[in-house]
Protein backbone atom coordinates (compact mmCIF):
# COMPACT_ATOMS: atom_id res chain seq x y z
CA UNK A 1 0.00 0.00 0.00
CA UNK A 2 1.18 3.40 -0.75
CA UNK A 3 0.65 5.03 2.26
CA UNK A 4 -1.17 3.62 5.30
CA UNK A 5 -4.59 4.34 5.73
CA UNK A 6 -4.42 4.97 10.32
CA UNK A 7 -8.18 5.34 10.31
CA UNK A 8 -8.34 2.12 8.87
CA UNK A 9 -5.98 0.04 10.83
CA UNK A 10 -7.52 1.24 13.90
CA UNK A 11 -11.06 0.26 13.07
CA UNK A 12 -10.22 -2.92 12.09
CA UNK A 13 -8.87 -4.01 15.76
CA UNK A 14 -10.72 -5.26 18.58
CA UNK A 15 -11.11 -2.45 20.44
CA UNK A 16 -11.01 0.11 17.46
CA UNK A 17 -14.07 -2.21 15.84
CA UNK A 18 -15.89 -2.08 19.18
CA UNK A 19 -15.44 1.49 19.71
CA UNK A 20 -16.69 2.23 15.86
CA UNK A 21 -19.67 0.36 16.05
CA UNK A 22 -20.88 1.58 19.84
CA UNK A 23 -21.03 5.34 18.36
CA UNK A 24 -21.55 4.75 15.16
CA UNK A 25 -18.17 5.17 13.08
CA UNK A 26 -17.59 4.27 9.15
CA UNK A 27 -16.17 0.69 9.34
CA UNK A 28 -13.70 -0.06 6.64
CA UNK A 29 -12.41 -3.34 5.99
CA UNK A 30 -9.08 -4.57 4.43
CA UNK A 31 -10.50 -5.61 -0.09
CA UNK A 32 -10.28 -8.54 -1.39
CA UNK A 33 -7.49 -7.54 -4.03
CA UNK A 34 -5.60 -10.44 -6.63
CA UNK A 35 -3.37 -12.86 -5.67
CA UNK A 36 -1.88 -15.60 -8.96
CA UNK A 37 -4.50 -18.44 -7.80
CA UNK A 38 -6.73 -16.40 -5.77
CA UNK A 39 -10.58 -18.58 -6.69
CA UNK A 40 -12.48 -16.27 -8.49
CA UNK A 41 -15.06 -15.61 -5.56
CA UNK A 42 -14.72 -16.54 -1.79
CA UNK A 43 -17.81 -18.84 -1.93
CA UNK A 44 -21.04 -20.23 -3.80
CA UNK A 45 -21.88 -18.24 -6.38
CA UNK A 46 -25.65 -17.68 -6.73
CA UNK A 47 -27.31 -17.10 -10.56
CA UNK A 48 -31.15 -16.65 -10.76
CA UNK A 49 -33.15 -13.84 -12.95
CA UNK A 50 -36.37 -13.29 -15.22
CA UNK A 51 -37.78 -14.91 -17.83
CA UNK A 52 -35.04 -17.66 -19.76
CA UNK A 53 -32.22 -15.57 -18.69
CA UNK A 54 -29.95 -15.88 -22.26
CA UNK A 55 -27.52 -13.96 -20.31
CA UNK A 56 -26.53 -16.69 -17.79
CA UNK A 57 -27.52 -19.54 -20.58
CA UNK A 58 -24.33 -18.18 -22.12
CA UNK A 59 -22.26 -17.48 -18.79
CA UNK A 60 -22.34 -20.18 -16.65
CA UNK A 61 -20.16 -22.38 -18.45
CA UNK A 62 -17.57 -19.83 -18.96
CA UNK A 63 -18.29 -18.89 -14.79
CA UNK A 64 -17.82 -22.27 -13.88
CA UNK A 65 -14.66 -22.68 -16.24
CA UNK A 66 -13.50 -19.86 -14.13
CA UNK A 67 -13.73 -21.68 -10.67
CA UNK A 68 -17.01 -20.32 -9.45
CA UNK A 69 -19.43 -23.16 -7.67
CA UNK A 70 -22.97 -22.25 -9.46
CA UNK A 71 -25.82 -22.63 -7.44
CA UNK A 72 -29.89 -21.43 -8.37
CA UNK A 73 -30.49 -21.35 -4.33
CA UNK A 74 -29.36 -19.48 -1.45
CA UNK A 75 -27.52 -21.94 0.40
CA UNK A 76 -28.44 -22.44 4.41
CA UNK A 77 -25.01 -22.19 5.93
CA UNK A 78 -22.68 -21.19 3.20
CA UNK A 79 -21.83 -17.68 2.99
CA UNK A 80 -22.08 -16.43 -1.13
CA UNK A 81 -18.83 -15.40 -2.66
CA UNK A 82 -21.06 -13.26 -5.56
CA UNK A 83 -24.53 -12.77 -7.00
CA UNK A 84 -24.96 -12.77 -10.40
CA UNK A 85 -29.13 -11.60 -11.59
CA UNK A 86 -29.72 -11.84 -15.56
CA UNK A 87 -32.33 -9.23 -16.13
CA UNK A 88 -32.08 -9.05 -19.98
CA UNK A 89 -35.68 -10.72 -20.85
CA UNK A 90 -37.42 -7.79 -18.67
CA UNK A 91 -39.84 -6.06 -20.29
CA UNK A 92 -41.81 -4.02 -18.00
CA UNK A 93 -41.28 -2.77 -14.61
CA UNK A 94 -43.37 -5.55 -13.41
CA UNK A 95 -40.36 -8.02 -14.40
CA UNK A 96 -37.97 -6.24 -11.95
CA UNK A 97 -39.96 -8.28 -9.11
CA UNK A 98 -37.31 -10.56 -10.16
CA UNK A 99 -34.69 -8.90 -9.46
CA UNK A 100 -35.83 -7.90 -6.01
CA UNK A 101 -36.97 -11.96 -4.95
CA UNK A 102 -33.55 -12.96 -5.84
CA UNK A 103 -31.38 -10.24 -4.27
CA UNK A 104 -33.24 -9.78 -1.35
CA UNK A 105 -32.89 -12.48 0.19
CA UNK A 106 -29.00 -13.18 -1.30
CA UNK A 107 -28.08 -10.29 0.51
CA UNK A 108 -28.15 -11.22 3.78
CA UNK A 109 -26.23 -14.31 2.95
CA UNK A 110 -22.82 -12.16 1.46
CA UNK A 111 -19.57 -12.82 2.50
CA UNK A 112 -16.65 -10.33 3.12
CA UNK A 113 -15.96 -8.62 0.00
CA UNK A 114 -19.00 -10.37 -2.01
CA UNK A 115 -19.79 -9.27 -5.56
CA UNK A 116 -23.13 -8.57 -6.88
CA UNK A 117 -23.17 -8.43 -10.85
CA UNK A 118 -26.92 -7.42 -12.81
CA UNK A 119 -26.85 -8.04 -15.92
CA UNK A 120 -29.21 -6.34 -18.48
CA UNK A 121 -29.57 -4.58 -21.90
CA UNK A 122 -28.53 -0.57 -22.72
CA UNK A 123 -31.99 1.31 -22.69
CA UNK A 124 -31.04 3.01 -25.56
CA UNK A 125 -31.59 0.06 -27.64
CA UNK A 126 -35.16 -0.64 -26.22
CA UNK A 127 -38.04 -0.91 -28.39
CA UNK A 128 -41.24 0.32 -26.10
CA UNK A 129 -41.06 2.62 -23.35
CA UNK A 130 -41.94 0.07 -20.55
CA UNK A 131 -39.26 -1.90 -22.28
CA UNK A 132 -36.92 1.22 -21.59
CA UNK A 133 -37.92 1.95 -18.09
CA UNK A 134 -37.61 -1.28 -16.91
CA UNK A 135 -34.14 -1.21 -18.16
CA UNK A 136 -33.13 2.29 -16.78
CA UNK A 137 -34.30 0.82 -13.93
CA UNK A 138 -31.48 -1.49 -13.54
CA UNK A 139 -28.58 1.53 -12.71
CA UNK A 140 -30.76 3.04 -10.17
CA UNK A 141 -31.05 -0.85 -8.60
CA UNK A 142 -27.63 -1.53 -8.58
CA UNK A 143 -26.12 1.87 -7.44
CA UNK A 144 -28.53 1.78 -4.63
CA UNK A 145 -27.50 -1.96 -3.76
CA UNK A 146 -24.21 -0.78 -4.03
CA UNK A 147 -24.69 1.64 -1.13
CA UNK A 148 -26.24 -0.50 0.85
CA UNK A 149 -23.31 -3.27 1.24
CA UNK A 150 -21.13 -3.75 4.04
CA UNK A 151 -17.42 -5.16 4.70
CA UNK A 152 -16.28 -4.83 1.26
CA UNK A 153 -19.00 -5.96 -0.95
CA UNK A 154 -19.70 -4.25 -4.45
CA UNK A 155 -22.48 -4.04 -6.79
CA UNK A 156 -22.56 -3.20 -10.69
CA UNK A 157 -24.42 -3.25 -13.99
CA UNK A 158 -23.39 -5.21 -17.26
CA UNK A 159 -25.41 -4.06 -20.23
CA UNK A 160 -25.30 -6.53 -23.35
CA UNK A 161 -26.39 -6.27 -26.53
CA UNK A 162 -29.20 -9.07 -27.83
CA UNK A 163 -27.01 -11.73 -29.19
CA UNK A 164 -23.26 -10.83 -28.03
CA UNK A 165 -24.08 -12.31 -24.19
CA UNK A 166 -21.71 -14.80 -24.25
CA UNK A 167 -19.34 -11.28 -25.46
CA UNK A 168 -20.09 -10.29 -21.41
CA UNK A 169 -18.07 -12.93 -19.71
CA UNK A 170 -14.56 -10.92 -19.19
CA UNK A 171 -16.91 -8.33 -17.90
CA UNK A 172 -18.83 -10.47 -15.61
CA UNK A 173 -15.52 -12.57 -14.45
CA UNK A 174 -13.32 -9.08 -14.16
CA UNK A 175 -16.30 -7.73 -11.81
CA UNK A 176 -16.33 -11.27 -9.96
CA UNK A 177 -13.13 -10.99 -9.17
CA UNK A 178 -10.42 -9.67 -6.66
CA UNK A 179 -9.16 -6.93 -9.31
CA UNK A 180 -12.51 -4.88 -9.43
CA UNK A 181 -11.85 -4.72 -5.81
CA UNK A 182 -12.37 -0.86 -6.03
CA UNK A 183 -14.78 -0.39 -8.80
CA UNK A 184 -18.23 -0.38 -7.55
CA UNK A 185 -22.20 1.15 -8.34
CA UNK A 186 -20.83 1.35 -12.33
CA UNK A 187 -21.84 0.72 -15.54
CA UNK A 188 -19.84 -1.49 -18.09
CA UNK A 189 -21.78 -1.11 -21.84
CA UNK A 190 -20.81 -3.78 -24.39
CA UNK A 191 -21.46 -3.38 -27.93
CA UNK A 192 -22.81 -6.07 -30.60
CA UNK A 193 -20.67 -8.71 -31.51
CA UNK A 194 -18.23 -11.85 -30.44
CA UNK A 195 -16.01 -11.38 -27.86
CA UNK A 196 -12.42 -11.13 -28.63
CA UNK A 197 -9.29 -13.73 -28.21
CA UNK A 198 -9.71 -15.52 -25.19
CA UNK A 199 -5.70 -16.12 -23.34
CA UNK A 200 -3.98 -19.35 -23.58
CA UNK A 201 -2.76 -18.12 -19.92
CA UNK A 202 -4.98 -16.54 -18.19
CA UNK A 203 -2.42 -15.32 -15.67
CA UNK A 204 -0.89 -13.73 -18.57
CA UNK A 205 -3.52 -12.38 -20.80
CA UNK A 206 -1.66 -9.96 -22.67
CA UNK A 207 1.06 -11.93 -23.41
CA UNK A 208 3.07 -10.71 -26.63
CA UNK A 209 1.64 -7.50 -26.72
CA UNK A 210 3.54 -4.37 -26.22
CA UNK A 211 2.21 -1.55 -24.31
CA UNK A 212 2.90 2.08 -24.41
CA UNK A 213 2.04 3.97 -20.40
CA UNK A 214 2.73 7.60 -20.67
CA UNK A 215 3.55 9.21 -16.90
CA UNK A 216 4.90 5.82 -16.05
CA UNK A 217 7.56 7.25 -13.66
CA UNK A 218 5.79 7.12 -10.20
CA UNK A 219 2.82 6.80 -8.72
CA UNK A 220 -0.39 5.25 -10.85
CA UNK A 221 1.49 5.13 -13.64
CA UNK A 222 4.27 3.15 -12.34
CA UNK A 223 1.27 0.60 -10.71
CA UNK A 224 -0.18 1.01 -14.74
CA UNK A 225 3.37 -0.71 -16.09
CA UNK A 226 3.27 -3.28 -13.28
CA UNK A 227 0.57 -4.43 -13.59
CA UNK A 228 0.87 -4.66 -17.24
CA UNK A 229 3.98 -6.61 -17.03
CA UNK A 230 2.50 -8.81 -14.54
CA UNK A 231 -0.34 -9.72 -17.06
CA UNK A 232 2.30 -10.61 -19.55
CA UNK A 233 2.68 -7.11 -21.95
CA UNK A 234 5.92 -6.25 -22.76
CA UNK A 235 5.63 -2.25 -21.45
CA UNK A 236 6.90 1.01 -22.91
CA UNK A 237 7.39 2.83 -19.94
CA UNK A 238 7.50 7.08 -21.12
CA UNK A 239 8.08 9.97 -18.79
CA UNK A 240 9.75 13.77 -18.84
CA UNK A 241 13.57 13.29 -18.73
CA UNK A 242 13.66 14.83 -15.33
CA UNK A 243 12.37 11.93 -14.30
CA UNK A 244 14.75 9.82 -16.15
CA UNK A 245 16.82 7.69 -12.93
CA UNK A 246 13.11 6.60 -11.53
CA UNK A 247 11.55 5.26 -15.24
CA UNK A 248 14.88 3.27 -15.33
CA UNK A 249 13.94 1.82 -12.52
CA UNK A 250 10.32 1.11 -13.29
CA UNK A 251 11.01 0.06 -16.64
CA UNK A 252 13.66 -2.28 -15.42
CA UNK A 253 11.44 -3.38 -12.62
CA UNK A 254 8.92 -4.49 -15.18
CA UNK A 255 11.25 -5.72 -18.25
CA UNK A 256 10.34 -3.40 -20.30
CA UNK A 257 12.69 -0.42 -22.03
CA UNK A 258 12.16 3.43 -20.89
CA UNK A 259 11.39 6.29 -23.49
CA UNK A 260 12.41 9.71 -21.81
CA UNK A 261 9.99 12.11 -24.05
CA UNK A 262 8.13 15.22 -22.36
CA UNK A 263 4.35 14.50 -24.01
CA UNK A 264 3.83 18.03 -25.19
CA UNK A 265 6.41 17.91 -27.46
CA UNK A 266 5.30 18.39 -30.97
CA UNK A 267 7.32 14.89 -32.00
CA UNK A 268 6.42 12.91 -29.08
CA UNK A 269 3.50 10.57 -30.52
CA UNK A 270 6.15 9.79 -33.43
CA UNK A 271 9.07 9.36 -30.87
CA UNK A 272 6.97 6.90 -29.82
CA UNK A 273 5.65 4.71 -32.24
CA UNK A 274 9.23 4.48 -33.54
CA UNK A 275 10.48 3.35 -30.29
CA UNK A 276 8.20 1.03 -29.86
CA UNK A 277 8.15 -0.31 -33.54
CA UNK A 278 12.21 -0.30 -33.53
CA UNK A 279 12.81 -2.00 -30.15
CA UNK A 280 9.95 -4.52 -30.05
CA UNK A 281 7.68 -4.91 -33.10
CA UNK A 282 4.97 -2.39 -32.93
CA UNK A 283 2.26 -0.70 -30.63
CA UNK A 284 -0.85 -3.10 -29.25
CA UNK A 285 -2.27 -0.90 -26.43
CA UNK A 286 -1.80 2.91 -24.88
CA UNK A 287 -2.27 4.19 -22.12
CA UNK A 288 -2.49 7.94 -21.97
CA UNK A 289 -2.06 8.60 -18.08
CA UNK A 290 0.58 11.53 -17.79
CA UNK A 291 -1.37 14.41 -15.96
CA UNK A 292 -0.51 17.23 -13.72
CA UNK A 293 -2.48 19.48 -11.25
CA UNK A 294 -2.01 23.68 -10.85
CA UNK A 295 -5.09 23.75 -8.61
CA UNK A 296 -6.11 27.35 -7.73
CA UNK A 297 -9.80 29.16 -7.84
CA UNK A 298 -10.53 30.29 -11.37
CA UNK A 299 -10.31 34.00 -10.41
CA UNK A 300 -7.18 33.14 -9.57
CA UNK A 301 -6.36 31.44 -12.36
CA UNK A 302 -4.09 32.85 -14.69
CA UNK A 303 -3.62 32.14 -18.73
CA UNK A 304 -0.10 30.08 -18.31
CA UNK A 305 -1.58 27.77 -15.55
CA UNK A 306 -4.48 27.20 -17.69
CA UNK A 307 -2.89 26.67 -20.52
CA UNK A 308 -0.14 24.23 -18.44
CA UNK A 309 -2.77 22.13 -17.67
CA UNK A 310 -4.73 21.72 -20.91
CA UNK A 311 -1.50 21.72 -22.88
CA UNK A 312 -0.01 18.10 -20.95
CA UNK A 313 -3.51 16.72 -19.92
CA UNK A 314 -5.65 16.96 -23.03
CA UNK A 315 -4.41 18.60 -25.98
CA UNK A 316 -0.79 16.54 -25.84
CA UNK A 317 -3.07 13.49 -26.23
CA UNK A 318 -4.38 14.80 -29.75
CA UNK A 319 -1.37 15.35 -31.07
CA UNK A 320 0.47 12.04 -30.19
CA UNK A 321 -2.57 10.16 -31.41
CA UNK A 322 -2.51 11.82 -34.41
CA UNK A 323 0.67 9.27 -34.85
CA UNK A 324 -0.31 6.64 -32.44
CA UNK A 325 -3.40 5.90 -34.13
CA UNK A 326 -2.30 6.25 -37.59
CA UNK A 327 -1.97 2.65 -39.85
CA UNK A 328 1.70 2.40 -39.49
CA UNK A 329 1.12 3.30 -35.01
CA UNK A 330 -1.40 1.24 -33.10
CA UNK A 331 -1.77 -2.20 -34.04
CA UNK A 332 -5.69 -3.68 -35.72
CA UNK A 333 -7.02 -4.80 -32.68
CA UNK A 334 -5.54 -2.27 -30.65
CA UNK A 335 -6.52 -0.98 -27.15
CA UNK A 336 -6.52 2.57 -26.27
CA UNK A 337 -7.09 3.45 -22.60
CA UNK A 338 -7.45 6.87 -21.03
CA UNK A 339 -6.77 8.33 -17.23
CA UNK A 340 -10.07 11.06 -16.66
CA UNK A 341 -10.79 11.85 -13.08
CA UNK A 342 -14.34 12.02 -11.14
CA UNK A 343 -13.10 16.11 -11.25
CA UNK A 344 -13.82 15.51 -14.75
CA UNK A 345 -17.49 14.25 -14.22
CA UNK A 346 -18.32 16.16 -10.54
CA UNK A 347 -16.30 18.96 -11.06
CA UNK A 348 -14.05 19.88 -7.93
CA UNK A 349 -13.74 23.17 -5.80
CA UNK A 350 -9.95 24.76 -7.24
CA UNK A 351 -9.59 22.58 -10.19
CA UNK A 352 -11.64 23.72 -12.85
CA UNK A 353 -8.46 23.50 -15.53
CA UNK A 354 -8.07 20.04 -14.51
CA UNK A 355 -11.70 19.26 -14.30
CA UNK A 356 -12.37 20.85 -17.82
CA UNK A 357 -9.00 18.64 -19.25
CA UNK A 358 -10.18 15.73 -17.44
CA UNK A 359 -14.19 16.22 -18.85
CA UNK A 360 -12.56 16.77 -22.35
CA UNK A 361 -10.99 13.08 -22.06
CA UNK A 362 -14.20 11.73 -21.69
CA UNK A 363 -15.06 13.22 -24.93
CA UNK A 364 -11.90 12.34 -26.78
CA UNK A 365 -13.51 8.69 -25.65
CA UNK A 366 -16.73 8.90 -27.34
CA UNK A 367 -15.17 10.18 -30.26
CA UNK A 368 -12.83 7.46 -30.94
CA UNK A 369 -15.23 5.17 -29.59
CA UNK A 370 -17.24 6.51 -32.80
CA UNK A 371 -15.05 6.33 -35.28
CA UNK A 372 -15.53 4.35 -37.93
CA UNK A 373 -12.56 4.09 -39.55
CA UNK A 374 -11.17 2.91 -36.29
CA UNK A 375 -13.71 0.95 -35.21
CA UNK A 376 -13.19 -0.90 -38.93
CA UNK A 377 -9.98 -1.21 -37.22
CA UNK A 378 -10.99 -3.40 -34.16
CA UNK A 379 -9.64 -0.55 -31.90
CA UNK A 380 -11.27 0.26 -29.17
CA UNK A 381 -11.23 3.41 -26.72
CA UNK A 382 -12.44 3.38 -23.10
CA UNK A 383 -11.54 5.67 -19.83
CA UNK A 384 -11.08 5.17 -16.28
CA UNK A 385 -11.80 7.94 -13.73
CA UNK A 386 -10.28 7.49 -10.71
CA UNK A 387 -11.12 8.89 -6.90
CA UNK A 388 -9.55 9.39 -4.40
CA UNK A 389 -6.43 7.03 -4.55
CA UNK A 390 -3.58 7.16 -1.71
CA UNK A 391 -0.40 8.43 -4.12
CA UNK A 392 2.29 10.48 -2.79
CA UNK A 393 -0.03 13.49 -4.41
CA UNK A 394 -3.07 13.06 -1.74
CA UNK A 395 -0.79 11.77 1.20
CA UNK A 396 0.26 15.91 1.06
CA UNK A 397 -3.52 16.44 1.60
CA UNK A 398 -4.11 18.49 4.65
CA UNK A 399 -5.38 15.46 7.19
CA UNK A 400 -9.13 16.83 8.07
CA UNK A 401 -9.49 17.32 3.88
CA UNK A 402 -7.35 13.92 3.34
CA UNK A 403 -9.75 11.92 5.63
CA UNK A 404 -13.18 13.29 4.24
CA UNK A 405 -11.76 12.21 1.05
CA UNK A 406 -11.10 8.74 2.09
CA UNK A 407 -14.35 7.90 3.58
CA UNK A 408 -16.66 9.55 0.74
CA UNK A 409 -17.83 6.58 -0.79
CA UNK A 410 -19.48 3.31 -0.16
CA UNK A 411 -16.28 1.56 0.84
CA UNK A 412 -15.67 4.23 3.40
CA UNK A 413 -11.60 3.98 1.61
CA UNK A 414 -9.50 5.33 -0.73
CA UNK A 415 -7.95 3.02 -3.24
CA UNK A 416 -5.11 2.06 -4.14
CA UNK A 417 -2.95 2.80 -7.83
CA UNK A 418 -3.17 -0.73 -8.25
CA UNK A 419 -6.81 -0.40 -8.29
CA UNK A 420 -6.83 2.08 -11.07
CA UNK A 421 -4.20 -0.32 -12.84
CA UNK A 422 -6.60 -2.98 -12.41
CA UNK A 423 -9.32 -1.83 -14.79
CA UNK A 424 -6.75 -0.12 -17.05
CA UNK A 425 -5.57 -3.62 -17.55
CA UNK A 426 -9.39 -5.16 -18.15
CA UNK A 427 -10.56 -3.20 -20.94
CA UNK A 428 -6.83 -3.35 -22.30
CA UNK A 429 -7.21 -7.17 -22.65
CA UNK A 430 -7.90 -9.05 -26.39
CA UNK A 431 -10.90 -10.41 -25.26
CA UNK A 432 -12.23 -7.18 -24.80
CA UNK A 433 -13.69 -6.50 -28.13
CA UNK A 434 -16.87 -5.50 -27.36
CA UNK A 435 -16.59 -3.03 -24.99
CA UNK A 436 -15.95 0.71 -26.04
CA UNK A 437 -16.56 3.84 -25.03
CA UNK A 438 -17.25 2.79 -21.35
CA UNK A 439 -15.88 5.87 -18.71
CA UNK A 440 -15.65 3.97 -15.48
CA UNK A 441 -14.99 5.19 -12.27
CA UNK A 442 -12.70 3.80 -10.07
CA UNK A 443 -13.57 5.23 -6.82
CA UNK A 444 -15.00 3.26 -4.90
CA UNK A 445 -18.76 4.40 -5.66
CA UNK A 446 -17.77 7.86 -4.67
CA UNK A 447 -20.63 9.76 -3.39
CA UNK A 448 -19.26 12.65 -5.73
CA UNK A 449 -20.80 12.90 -9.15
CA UNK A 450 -22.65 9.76 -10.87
């Protein structure tokens, strides 16, 4: 852990726990985060829903490939590891009864760090307008559920299109598992069609690719390269040469090579692709992450910290992709993967510069996410916005503002860079295919923003 969390630690003594729950105090506990060999849930893992369920007709195989022991009942004495509730045959509100007669009574049987995973279809795509509300439906459900858990649990939605369920299982397993240990009350929307390459290893699922992690020097970035290594990538690790003795060190860490390039540069998205074409073959997935902060009120705010901001956060990622994503950059069945912030979706008293770079990420992703000619590709574009993480960056955090910030969500926590690195690593697997233009927020279910 970056830095230790004393709040935490106490509360999750004998006397700390008794002394939180006599008056009343937010009661953390330690997440369930990976281990190689970890099961994929700590326990039975309950399936039920409406109607002939397609969703789970397609799943459970692949669930119970995965480790998970399927069960249609809540068992007596067994506490569930996860819940999953297939609500894509709904078609009226009436059919969310469903929903609530199998949760309901799941719920009281979770374990420590339990998953809950609803499954449904993207409203958008819905036919009637009962068909549509009882799909809407489904986000207020599960970000309520969310709230609702104790001792680690998380809840979250999985929309699927009508014939690409089976598409849904990375999704489904990812949220199952120890790695979405952070990510909780979101929204994952696939798109039509197969899913992508399933791993010969799935310890390593991104063996033979080579990734590009921009910022990859310290702090989530540096977690971003791990954990990309770990899952097999072979990592471009770039950072500012100021920084040049600590992305050795990373980069070496992770057995990957070091690119010492400041990302505003007018050459750097070319610098680059050759780099990364020259030393090892080509470019399979980027990760813009580098970011910086000049936090002040905006009537304080002058042009050059404005401009500071934009320039590295936002408009540096336009330019490089102008080469990253060109034919002879970015591999056909490339993954790109963007670092936004819940500033960018909530806004946040002081940062509005890094709020409005961080809100104009989220459009760079529906753009790409919309193009055609990279979508003809097979690339796809999603975002992660993180909350409040414990980096060297909030561990300067005046304490009072550090621990309000820490216990603003539903896990009462902050999270860790690994957590961020987590999800960054999800969407930038090959059997991703199907999901694009997803913005998910890593934060805990942050009771800032939606």
């Amino acid at each position: 852990m970056a830095h230790r969390d004393g709040y935490t630690a106490f509360v999750s003594s004998t006397a700390g726990r008794r002394i939180a729950s006599t008056i009343g105090l937010p009661q953390p506990v330690a997440l369930r985060r990976h281990v190689p060999g970890r099961p994929l849930v700590d326990g039975p893992l309950l399936v039920g829903g409406h109607g002939d369920t397609p969703a789970l007709t397609a799943l459970c195989a692949g669930l119970e490939g995965a480790g998970a022991a399927v069960v249609t009942e809540v068992p007596e004495e067994a506490r569930l590891g996860g819940v999953v509730v297939d609500l894509t045959a709904a078609e009226t509100p009436a059919d969310l009864e469903s929903l609530r007669s199998t949760l309901a009574p799941a719920l009281k049987r979770l374990g420590r760090c339990a998953r809950v995973v609803v499954v449904g279809r993207d409203p958008a795509l819905a036919g009637t307008a009962a068909r549509r509300a009882a799909r809407r439906a489904l986000e207020g459900i599960t970000r309520s559920v969310a709230k609702e858990l104790r001792s680690g649990a998380t809840a979250n939605l999985v929309l699927v299109a009508d014939g690409s369920e089976g598409a849904a299982l990375g999704t489904v397993t990812f949220l199952l598992s120890a790695r979405s240990a952070y990510v909780d009350g979101q929204v994952f929307r696939g798109g039509p069609g197969a899913a992508g390459l399933v791993p010969d290893d799935v310890d390593r699922p991104l063996a033979g690719k080579v990734a590009v992690v921009t910022g990859a020097a310290r702090g989530i970035g540096a977690d971003i390269a791990r954990t990309l290594g770990r899952d097999g990538a072979t990592v471009v690790c770039v950072d500012v040469p100021a920084s040049g003795a600590q992305l050795a060190a990373v980069a070496n860490e992770v057995g990957g090579t070091a690119l010492q390039v400041d990302v505003t540069a007018e050459d750097a998205g070319r610098r680059i692709v050759d780099h990364a074409v020259g030393r090892h073959g080509g470019v399979d997935i980027v990760v813009h992450n580098a970011g910086i902060t000049r936090d002040k009120l905006l009537a304080n705010t002058d042009a050059e910290r404005w401009a500071g901001v934009l320039e590295v956060n936002l408009l540096s990622i336009l330019r490089m992709n102008e080469a990253l994503l060109a034919p002879d950059g970015l591999r056909d069945g490339g993954r790109v993967v963007l670092v936004s912030s819940i500033a960018g979706i909530a806004g946040n008293r002081g940062q509005s510069s890094y709020a409005a770079s961080k809100a104009g990420v989220i459009g760079l992703v529906d753009a790409y996410a919309a193009d055609e000619a990279l979508r003809s590709r097979g690339i796809t574009t999603n975002a992660v916005a993180p909350g409040f993480i414990e980096t060297e960056m909030t561990a300067r955090i005046p304490l009072a503002t550090r621990e309000i910030g820490r216990r603003l969500n539903s896990l009462n926590q902050g999270g860790l860079p690994v957590d961020v690195a987590e999800t960054i690593a999800f969407f930038a697997a090959p059997e991703q295919a199907a999901l694009s233009g997803n913005v998910v927020r890593v934060c805990g279910q942050s009771l800032l923003g939606a």
